[in-house]
C-alpha atoms as a PDB file:
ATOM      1  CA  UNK A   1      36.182  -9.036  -5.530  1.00  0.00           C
ATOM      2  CA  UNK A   2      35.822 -10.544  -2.832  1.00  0.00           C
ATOM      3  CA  UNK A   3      32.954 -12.928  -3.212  1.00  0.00           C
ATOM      4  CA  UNK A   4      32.115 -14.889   0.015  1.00  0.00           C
ATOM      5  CA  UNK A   5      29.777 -17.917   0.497  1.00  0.00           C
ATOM      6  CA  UNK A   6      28.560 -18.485   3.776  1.00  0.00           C
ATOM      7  CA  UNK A   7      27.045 -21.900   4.230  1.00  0.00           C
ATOM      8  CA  UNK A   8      25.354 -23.216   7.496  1.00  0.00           C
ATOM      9  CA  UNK A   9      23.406 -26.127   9.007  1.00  0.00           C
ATOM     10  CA  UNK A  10      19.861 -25.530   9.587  1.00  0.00           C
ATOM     11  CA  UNK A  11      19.624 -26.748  12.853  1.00  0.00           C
ATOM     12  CA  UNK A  12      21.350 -22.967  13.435  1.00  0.00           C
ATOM     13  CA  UNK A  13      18.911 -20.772  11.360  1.00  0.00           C
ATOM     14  CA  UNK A  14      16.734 -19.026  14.371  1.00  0.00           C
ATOM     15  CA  UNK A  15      19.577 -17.730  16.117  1.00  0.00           C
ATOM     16  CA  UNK A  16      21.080 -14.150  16.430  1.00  0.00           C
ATOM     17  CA  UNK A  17      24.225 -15.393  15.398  1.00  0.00           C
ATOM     18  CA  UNK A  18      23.462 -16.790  12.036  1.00  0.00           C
ATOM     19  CA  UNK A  19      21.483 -13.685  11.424  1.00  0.00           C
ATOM     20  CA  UNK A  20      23.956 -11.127  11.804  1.00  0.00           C
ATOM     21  CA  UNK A  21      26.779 -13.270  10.183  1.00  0.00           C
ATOM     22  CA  UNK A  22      26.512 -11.984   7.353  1.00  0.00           C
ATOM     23  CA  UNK A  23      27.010  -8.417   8.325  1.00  0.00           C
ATOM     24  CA  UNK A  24      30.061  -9.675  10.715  1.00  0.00           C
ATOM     25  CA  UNK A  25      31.844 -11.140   7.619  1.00  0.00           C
ATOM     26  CA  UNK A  26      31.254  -7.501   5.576  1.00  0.00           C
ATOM     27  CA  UNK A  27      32.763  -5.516   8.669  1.00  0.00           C
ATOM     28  CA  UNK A  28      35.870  -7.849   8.793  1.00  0.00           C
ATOM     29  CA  UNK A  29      36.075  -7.604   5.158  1.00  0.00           C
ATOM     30  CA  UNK A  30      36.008  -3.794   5.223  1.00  0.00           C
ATOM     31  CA  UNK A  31      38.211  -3.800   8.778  1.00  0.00           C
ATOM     32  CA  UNK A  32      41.145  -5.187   6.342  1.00  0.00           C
ATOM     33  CA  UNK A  33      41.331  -2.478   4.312  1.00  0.00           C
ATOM     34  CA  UNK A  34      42.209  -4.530   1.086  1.00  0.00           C
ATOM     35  CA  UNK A  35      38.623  -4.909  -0.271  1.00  0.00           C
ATOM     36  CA  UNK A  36      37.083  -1.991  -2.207  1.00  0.00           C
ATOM     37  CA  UNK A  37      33.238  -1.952  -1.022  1.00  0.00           C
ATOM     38  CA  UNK A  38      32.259  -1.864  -4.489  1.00  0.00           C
ATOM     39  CA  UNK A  39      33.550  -5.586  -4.847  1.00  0.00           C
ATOM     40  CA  UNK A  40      31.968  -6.994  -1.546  1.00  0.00           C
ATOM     41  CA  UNK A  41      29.227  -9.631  -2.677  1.00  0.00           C
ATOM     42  CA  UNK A  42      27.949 -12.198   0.205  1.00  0.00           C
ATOM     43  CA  UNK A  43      25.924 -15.033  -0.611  1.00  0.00           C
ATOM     44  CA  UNK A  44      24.212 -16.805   2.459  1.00  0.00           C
ATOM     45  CA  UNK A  45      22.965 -20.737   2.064  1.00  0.00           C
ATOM     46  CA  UNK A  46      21.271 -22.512   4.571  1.00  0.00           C
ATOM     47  CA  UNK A  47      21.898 -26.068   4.039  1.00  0.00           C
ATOM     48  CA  UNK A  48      18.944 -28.338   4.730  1.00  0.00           C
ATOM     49  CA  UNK A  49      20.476 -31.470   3.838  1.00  0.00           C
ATOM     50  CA  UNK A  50      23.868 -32.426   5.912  1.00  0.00           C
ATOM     51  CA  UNK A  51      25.867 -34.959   8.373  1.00  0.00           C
ATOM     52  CA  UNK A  52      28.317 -33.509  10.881  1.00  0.00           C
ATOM     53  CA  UNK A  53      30.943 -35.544  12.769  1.00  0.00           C
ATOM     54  CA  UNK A  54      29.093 -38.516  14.348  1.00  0.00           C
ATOM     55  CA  UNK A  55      25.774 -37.740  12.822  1.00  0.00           C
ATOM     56  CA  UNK A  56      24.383 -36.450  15.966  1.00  0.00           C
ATOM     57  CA  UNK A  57      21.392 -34.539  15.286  1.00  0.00           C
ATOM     58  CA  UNK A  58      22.467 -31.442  17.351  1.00  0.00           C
ATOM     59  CA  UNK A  59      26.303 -31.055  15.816  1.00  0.00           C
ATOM     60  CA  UNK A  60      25.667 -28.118  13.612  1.00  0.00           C
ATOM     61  CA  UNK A  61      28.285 -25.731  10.608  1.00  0.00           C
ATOM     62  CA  UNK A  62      29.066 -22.647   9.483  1.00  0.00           C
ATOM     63  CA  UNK A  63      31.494 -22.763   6.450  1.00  0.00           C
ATOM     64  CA  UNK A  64      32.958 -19.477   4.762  1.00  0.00           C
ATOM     65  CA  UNK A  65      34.660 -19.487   1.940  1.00  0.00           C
ATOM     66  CA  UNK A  66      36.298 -16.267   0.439  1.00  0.00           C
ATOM     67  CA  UNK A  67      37.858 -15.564  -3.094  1.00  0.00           C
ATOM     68  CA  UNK A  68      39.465 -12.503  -3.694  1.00  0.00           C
ATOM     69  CA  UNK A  69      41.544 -11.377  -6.852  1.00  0.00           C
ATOM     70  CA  UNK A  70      45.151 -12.193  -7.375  1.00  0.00           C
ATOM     71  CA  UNK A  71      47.828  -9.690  -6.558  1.00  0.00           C
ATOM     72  CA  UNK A  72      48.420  -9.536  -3.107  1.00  0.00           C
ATOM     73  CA  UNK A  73      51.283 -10.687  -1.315  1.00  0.00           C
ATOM     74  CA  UNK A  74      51.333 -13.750   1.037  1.00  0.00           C
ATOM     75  CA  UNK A  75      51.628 -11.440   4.132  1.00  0.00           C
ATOM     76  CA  UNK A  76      48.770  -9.063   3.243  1.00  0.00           C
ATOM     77  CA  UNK A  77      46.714 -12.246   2.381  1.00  0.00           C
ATOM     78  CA  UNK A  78      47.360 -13.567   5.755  1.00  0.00           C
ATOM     79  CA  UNK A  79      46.806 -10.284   8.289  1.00  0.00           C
ATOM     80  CA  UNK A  80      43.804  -9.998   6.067  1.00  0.00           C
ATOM     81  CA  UNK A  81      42.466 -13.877   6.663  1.00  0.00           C
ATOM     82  CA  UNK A  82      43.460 -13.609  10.582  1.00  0.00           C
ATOM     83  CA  UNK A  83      41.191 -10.194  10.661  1.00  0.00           C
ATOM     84  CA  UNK A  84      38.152 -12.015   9.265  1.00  0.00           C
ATOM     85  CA  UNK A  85      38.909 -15.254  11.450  1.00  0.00           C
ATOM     86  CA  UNK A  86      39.220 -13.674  14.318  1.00  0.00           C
ATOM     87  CA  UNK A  87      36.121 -11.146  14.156  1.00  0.00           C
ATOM     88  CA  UNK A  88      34.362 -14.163  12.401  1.00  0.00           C
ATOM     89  CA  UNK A  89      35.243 -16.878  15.245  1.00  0.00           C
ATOM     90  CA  UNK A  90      34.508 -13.509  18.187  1.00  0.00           C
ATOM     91  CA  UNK A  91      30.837 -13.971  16.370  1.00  0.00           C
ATOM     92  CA  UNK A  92      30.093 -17.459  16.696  1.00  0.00           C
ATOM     93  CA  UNK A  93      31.006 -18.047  19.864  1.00  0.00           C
ATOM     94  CA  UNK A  94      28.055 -17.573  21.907  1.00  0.00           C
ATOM     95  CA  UNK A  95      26.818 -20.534  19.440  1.00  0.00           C
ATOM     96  CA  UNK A  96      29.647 -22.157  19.773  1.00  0.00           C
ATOM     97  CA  UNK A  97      29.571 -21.923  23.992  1.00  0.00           C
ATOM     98  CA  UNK A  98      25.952 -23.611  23.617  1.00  0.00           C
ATOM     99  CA  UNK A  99      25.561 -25.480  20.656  1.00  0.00           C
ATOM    100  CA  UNK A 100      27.714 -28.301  19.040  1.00  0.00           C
ATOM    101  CA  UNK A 101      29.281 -26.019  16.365  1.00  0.00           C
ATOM    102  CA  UNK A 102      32.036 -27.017  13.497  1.00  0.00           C
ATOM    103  CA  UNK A 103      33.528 -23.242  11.928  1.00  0.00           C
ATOM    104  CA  UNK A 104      36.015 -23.417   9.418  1.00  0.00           C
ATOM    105  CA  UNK A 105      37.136 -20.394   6.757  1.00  0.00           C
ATOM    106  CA  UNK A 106      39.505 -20.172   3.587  1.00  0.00           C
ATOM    107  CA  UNK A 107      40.081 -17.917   1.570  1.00  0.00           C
ATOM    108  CA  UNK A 108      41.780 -18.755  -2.079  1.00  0.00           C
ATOM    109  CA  UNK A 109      43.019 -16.536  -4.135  1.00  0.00           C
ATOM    110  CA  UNK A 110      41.879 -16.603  -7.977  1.00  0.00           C
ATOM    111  CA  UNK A 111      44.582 -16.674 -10.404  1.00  0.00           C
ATOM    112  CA  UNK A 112      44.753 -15.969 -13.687  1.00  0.00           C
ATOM    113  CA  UNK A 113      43.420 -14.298 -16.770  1.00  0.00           C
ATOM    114  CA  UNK A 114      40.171 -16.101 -16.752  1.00  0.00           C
ATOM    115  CA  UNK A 115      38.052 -13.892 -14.078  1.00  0.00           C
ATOM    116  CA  UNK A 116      35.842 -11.494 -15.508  1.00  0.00           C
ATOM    117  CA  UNK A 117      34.083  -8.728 -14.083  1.00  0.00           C
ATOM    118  CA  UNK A 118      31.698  -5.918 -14.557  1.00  0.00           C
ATOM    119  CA  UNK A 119      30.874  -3.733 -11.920  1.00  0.00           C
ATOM    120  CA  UNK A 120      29.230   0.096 -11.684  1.00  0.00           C
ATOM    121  CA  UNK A 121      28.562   0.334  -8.283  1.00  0.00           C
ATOM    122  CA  UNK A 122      31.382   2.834  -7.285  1.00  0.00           C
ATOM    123  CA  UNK A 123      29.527   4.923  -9.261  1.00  0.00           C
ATOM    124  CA  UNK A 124      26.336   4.289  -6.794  1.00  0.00           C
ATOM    125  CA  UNK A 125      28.086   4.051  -3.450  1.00  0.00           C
END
């Protein structure tokens, strides 16, 4: 862990923004310092099918979500979630100056004894 999902409009696939998003998220995620590399996954959809706002055809998304394993206090959860917003939000907004653009980010925390895991990359990285 952590496990993001990065969803966006189409409307948004051809630019630079939406093509280095993906590496912007895995910086911020590093930049925290809670997330061991070997549990960084990033899963990008591009979502065809949508309706924005008013419908307009131009009003475009990104949505990231981000789960990360329980154990972390509230205030480490939060510096960690204003980190990725902020280098996140820095990103799109060059998109967000010129296009109709709708960003929103959570992260949730999985509880519990019912997330299972198996994982040798540490000993590749």
């Amino acid at each position: 862990m952590p496990h993001a999902w990065i969803e966006y409009s189409t409307n948004f696939a051809d630019t630079s923004e939406i093509a280095t998003f993906a590496d912007c998220v895995h910086a911020a995620m590093l930049e925290t310092g809670i997330f061991p590399l070997a549990g960084i996954r990033i899963r990008v959809t591009p979502i065809t099918d949508y309706i924005v706002a008013d419908k307009h055809p131009d009003n475009g998304f990104v949505h990231l979500s981000l789960r990360i394993g329980e154990g972390r206090d509230t205030e480490t959860r939060t510096k960690a979630a204003d980190i990725i917003f902020e280098r996140t939000s820095s990103h799109l907004k060059p998109l967000s100056d010129r296009a109709r653009l709708a960003f929103a980010f959570e992260m949730q925390e999985i509880k519990g004894p019912h997330s299972y895991k198996m994982n040798n990359l540490r000993q590749y990285i």
